[in-house]
Protein backbone atom coordinates (compact mmCIF):
# COMPACT_ATOMS: atom_id res chain seq x y z
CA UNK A 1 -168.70 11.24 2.20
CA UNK A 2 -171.78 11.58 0.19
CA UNK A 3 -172.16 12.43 -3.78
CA UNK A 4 -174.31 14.07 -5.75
CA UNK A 5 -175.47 13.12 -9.18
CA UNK A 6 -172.15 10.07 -9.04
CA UNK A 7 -169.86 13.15 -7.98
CA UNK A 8 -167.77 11.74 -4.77
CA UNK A 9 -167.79 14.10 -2.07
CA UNK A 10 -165.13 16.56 -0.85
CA UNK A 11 -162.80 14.27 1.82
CA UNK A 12 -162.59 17.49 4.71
CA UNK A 13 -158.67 16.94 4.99
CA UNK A 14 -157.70 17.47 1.43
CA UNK A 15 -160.04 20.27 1.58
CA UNK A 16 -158.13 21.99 4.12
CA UNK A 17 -155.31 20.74 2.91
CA UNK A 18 -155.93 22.09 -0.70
CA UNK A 19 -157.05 25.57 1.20
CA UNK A 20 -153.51 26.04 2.46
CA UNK A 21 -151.89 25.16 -0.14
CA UNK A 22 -153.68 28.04 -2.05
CA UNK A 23 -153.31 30.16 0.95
CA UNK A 24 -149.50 29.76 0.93
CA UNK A 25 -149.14 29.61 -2.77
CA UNK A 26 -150.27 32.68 -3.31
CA UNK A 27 -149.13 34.26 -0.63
CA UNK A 28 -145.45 33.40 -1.60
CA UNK A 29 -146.04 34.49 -4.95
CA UNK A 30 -145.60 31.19 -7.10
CA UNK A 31 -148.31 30.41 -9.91
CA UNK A 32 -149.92 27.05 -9.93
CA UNK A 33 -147.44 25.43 -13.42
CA UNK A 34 -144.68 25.66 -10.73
CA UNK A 35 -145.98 23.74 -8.00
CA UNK A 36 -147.53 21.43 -10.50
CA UNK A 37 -144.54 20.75 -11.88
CA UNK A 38 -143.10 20.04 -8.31
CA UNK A 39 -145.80 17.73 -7.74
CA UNK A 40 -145.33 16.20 -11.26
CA UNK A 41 -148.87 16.53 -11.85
CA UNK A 42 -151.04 18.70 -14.58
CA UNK A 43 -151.91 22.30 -13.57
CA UNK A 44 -155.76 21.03 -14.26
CA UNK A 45 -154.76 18.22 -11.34
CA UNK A 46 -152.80 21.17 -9.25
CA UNK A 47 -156.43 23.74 -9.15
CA UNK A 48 -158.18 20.45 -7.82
CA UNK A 49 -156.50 19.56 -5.32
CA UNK A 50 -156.24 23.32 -4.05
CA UNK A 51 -160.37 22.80 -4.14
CA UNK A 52 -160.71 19.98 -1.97
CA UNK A 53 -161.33 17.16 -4.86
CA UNK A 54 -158.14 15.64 -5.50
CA UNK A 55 -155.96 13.82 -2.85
CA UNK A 56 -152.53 14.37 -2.62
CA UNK A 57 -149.59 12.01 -1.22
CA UNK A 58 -146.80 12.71 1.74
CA UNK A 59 -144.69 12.84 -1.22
CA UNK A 60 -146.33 15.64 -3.03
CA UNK A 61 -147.19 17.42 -0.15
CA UNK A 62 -143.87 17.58 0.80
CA UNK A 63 -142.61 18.40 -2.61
CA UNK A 64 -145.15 21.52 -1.72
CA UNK A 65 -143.25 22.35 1.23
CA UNK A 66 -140.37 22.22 -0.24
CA UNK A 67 -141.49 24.38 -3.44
CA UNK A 68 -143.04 27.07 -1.28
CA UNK A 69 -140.35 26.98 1.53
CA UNK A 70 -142.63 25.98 4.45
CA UNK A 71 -142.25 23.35 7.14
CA UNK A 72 -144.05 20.26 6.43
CA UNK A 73 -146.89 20.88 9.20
CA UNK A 74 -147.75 23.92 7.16
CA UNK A 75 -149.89 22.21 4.82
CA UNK A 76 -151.53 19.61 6.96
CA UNK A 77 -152.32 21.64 10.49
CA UNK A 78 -152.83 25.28 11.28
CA UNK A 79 -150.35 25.14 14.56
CA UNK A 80 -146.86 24.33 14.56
CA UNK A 81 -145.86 20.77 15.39
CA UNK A 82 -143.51 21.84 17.69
């Protein structure tokens, strides 16, 4: 990962990470304070992670899961992982 001007770069996984975690988030409906809260972090924290710059743990992304009703491979791979 590179930066620019001291910014660090965007890690690829939590960028697609964070872009299905928007993707399902809105699709099911539930606004960002929710899943924050889930995640026990600040929205502010919540709207950068769903952009690629903030990382997020196997815990939170499976308090995600759970929040948004989805298997956990929903958030970390595009095909089931069965």
């Amino acid at each position: 990962m590179g930066s620019v001007l001291g910014f660090p770069g965007i890690d690829p996984h939590d960028a697609a990470v964070g872009a299905r975690l928007k993707h399902w988030r809105e699709q099911r409906g539930v606004d960002i304070d929710a899943v924050a809260a889930a995640l026990k972090i600040t929205p502010e924290e919540e709207r950068r992670a769903e952009a690629g710059r903030a990382h997020l743990t196997t815990l939170q992304i499976a308090a995600a899961t759970r929040t948004l009703r989805l298997p956990m491979w929903a958030l970390v791979s595009d095909r089931p992982a069965y």
